[in-house]
C-alpha atoms as a PDB file:
ATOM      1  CA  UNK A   1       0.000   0.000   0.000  1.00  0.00           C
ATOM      2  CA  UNK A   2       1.283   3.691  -1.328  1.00  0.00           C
ATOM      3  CA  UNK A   3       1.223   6.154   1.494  1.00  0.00           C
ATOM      4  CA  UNK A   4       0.996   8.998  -1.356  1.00  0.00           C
ATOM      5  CA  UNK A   5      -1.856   9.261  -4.165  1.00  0.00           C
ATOM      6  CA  UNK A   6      -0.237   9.899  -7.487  1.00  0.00           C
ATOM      7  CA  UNK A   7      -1.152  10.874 -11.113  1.00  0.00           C
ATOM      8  CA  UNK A   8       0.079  10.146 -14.537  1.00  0.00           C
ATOM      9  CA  UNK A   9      -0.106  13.145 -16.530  1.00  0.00           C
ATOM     10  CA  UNK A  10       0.002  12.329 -20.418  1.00  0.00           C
ATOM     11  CA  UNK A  11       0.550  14.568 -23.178  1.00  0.00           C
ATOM     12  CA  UNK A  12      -0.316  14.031 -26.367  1.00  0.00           C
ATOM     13  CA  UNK A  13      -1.031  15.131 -30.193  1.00  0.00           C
ATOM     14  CA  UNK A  14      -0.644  14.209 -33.708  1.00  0.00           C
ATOM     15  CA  UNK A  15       0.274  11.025 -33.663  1.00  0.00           C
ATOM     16  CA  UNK A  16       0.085   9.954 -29.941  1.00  0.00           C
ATOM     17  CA  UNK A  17      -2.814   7.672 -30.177  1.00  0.00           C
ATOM     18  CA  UNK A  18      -1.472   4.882 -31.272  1.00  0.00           C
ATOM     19  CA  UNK A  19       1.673   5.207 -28.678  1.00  0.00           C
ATOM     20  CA  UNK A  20      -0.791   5.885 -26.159  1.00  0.00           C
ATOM     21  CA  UNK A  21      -2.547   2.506 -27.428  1.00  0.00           C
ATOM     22  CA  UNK A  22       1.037   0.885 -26.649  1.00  0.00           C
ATOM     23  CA  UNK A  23       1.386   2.339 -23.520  1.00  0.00           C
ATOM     24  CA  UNK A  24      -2.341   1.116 -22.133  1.00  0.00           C
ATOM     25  CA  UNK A  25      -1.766  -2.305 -23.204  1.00  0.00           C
ATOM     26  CA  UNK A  26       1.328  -2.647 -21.074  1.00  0.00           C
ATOM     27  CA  UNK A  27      -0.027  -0.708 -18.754  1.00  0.00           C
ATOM     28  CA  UNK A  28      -1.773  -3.294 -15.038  1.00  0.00           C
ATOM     29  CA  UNK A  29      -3.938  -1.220 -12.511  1.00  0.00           C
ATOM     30  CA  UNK A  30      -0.815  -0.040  -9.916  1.00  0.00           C
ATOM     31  CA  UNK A  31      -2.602   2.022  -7.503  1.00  0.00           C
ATOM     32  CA  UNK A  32      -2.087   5.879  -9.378  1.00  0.00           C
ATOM     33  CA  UNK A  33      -4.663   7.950 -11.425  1.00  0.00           C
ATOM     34  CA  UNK A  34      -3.809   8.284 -15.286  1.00  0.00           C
ATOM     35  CA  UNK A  35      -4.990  11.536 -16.754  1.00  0.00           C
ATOM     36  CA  UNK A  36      -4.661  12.115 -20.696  1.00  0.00           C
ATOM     37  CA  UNK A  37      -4.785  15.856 -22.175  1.00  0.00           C
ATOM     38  CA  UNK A  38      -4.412  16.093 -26.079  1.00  0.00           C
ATOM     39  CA  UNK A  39      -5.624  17.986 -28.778  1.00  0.00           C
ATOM     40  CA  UNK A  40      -8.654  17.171 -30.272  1.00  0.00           C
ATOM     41  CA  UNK A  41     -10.646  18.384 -33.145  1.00  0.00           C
ATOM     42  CA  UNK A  42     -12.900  21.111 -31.496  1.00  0.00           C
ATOM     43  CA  UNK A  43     -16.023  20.371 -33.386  1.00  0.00           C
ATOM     44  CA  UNK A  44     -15.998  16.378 -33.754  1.00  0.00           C
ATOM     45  CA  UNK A  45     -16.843  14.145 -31.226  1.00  0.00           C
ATOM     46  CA  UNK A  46     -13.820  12.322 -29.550  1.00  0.00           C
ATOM     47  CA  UNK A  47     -13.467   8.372 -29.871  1.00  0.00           C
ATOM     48  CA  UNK A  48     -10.148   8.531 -27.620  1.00  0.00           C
ATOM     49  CA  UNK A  49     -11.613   7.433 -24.556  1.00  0.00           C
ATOM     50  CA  UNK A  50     -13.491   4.127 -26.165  1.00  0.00           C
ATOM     51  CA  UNK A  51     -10.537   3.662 -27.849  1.00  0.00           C
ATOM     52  CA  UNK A  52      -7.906   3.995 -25.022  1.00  0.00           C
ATOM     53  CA  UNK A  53     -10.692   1.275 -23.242  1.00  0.00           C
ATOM     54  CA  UNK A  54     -10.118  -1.304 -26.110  1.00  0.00           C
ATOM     55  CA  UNK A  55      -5.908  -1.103 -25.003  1.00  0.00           C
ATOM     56  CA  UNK A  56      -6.019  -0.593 -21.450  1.00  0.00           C
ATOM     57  CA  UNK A  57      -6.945  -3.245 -18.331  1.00  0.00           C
ATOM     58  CA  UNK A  58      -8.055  -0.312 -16.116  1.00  0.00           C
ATOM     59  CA  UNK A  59     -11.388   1.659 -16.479  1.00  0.00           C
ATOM     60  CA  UNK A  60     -11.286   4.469 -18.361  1.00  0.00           C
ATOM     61  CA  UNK A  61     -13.752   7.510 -18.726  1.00  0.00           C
ATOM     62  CA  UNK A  62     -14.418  11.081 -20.244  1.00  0.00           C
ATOM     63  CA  UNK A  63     -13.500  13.966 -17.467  1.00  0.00           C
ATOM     64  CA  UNK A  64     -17.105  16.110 -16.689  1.00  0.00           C
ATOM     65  CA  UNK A  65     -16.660  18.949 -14.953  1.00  0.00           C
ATOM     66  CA  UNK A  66     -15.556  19.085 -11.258  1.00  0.00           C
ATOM     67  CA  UNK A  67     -14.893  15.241 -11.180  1.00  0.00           C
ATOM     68  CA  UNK A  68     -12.942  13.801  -8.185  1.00  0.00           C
ATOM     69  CA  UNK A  69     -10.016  11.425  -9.126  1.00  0.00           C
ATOM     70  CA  UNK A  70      -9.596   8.194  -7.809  1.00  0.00           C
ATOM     71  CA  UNK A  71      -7.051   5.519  -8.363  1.00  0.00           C
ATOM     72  CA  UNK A  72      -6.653   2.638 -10.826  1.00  0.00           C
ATOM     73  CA  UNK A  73      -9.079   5.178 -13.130  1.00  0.00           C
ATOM     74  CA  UNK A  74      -8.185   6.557 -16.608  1.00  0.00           C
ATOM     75  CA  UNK A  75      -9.563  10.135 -17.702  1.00  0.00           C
ATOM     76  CA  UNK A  76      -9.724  11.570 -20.707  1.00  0.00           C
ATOM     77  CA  UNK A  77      -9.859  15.289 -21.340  1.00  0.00           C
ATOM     78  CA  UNK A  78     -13.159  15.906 -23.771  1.00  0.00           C
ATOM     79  CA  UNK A  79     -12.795  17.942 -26.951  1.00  0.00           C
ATOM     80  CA  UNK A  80     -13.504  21.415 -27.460  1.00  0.00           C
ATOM     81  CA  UNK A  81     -12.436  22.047 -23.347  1.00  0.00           C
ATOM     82  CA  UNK A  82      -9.326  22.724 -21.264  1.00  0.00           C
ATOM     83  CA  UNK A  83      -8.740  21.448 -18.358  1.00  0.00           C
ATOM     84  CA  UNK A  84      -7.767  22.031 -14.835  1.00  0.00           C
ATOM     85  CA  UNK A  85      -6.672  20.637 -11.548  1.00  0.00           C
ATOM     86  CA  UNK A  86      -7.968  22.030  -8.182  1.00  0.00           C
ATOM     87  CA  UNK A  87      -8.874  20.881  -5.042  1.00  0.00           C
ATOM     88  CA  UNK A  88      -7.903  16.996  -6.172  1.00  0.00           C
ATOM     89  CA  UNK A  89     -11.224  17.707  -8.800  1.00  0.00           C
ATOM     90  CA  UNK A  90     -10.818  18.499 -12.686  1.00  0.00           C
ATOM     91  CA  UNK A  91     -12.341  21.671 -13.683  1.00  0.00           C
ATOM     92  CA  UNK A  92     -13.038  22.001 -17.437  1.00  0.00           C
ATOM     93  CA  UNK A  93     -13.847  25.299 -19.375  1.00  0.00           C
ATOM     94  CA  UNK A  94     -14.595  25.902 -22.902  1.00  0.00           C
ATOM     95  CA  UNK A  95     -11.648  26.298 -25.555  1.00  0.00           C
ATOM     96  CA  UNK A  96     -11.166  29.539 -26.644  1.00  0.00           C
ATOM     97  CA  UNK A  97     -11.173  28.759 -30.295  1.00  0.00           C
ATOM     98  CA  UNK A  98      -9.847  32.344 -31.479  1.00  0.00           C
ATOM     99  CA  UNK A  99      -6.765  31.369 -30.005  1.00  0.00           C
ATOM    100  CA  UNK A 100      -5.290  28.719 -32.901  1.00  0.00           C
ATOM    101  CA  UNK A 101      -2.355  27.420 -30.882  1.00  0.00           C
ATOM    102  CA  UNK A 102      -4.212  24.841 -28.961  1.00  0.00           C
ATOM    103  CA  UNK A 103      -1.706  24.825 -25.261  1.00  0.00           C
ATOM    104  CA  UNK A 104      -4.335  22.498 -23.570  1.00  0.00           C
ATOM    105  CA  UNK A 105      -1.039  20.060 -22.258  1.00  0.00           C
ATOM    106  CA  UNK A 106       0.379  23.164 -20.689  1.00  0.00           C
ATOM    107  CA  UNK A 107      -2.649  24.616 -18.589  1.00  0.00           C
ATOM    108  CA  UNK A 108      -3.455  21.241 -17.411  1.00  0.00           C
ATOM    109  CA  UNK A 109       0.262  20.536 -16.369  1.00  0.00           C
ATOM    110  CA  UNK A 110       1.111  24.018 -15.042  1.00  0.00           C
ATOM    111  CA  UNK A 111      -2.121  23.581 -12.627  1.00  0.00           C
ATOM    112  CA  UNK A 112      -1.082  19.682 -11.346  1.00  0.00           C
ATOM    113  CA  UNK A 113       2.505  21.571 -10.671  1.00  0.00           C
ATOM    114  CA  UNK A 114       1.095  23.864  -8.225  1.00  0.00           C
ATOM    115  CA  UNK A 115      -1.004  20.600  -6.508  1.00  0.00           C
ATOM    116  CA  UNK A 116       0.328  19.390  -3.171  1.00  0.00           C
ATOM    117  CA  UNK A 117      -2.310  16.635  -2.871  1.00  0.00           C
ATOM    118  CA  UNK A 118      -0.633  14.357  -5.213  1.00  0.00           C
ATOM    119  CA  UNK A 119       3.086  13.314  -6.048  1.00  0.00           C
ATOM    120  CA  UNK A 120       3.241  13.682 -10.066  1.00  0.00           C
ATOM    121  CA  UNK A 121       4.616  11.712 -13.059  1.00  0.00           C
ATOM    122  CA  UNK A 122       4.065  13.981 -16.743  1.00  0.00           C
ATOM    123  CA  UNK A 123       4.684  11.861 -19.842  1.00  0.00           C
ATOM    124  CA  UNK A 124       5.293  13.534 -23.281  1.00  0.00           C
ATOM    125  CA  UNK A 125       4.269  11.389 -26.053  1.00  0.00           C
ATOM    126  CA  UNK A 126       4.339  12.264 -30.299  1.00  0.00           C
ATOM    127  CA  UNK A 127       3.258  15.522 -31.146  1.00  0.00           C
ATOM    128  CA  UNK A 128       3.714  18.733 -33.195  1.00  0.00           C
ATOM    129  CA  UNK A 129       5.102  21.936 -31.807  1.00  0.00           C
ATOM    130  CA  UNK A 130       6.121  22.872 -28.243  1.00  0.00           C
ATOM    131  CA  UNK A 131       3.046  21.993 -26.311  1.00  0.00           C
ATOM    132  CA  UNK A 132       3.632  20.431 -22.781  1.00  0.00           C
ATOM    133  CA  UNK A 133       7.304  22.066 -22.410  1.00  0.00           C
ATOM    134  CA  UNK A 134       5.962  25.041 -20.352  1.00  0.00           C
ATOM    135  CA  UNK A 135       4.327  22.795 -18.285  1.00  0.00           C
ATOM    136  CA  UNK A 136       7.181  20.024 -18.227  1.00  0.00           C
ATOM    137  CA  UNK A 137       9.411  22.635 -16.678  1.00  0.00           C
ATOM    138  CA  UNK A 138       6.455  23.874 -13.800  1.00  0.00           C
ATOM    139  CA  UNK A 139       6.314  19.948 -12.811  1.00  0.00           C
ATOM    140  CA  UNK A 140      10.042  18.859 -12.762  1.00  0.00           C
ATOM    141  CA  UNK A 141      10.364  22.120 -10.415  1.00  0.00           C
ATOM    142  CA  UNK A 142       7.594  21.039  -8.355  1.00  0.00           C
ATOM    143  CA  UNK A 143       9.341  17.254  -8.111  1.00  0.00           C
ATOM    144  CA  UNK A 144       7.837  15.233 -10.698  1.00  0.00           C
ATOM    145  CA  UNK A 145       9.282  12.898 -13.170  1.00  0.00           C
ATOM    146  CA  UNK A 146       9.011  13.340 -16.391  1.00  0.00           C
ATOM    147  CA  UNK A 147       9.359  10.962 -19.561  1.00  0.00           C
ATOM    148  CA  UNK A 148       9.511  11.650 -22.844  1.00  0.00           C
ATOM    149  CA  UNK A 149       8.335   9.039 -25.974  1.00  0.00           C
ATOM    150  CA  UNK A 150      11.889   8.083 -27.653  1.00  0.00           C
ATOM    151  CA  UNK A 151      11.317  10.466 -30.956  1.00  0.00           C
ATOM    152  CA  UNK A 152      12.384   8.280 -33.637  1.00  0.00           C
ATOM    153  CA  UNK A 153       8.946   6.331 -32.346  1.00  0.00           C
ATOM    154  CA  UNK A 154       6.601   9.085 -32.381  1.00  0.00           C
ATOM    155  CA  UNK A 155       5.152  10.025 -35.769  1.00  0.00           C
ATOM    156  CA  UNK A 156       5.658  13.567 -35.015  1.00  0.00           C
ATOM    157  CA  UNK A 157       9.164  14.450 -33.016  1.00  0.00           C
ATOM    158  CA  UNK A 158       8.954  17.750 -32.354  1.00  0.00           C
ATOM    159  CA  UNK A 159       6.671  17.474 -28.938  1.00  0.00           C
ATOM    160  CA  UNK A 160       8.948  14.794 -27.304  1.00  0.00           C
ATOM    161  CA  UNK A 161      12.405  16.868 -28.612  1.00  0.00           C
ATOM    162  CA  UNK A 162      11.302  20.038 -27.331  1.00  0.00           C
ATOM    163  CA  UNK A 163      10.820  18.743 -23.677  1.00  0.00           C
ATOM    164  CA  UNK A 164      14.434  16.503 -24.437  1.00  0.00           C
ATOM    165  CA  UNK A 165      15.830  19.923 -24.935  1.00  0.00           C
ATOM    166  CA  UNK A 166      14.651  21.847 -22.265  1.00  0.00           C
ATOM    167  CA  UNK A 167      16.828  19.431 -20.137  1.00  0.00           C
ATOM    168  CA  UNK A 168      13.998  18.748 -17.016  1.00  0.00           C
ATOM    169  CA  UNK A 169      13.524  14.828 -18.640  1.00  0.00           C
ATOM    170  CA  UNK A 170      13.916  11.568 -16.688  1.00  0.00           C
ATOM    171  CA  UNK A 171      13.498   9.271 -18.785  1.00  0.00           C
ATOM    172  CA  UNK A 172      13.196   8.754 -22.803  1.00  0.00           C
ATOM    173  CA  UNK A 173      11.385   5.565 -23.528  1.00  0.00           C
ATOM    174  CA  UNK A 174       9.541   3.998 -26.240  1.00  0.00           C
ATOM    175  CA  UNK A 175       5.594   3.995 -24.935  1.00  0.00           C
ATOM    176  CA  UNK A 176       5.821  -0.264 -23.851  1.00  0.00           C
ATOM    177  CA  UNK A 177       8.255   0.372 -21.950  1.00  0.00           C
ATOM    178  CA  UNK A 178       7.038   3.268 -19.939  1.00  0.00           C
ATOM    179  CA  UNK A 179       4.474   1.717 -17.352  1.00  0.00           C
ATOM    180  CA  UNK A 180       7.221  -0.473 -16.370  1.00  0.00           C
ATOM    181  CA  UNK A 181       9.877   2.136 -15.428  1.00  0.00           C
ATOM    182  CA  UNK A 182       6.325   3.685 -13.489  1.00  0.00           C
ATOM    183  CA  UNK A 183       6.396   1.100 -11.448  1.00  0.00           C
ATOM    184  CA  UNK A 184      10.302   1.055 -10.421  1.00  0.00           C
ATOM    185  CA  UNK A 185      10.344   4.732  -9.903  1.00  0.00           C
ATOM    186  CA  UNK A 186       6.999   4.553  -7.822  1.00  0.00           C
ATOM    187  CA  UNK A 187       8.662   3.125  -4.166  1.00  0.00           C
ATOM    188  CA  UNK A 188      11.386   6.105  -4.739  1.00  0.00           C
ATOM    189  CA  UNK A 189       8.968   8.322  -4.937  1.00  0.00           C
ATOM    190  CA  UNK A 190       7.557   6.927  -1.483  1.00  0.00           C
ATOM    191  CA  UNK A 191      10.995   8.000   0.216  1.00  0.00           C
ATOM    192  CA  UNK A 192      11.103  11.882  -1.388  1.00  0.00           C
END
């Protein structure tokens, strides 16, 4: 039994389903909350969360507004939202579509930084731009550990390079390989 509560953050874009698919299916219930931000088309319906269902052994479900997290769950951040952390509940709000750089990895992973309720792990999987760096650097300075997909396995690089760059990753794994390195860092994460 964990004496801390912890959460997976995952990042993803343009190509991150099917490493996200990869990562599920390796992926055993472990006591910790999984929570998946990515951009989605605004205006069509999202699949990702009966899709991630298909790949993974642990329940997974759409965030709703103000939902509490629990372990050994899987959320999914809806399309057309953003997405939040306070008070250990998810807050969504409306995308503001005028603004065509969607940043929805970084406002959900600058707001987990500033969280003391749970100790933090923020993947970056294959996307395009710089998305999720911003927030990368807020949690490695608020103590989590961060991976990064292995780039010449995600079918766009330039998400997973840009947080390999900014120098605040862990770990750089291909996605089957991540849940396992989870679990080994987990018990040193009991002792910080």
């Amino acid at each position: 039994m964990m004496k801390n509560r912890y959460i997976v953050a995952l990042g993803a874009s343009a190509g991150g389903l099917s490493a996200l698919a990869e990562f599920f299916e390796n992926t055993m219930p472990d006591g910790v909350s999984y929570i998946i931000t990515t951009h989605l088309y605004p205006h069509q319906t999202s699949l990702l969360t009966e899709i991630i269902q298909r790949h993974s052994p642990i329940k997974v479900c759409t965030v709703e507004d103000r939902m509490q997290i629990r372990t050994n769950m899987v959320y999914v951040m809806p399309e057309n939202k953003t997405m939040t952390l306070f008070g250990e509940r998810l807050i969504l709000r409306d995308r503001d579509l005028s603004v065509k750089t969607n940043k929805a990895i970084d406002i959900f992973f600058v707001s987990l930084a500033k969280d003391t309720a749970f100790k933090k792990i923020a993947i970056i999987f294959s996307g395009m731009g710089d998305d999720g760096t911003t927030g990368v650097r807020a949690m490695a300075k608020s103590g989590a550990y961060i991976i990064a997909q292995t780039p010449h396995t995600a079918g766009h690089q330039s998400m997973p390079e840009s947080v390999i760059e900014a120098g605040f990753v862990n770990a750089i794994l291909d996605p089957k390989y991540m849940p396992k390195a989870i679990i080994e860092v987990l018990p040193h994460m009991e002792e910080s």
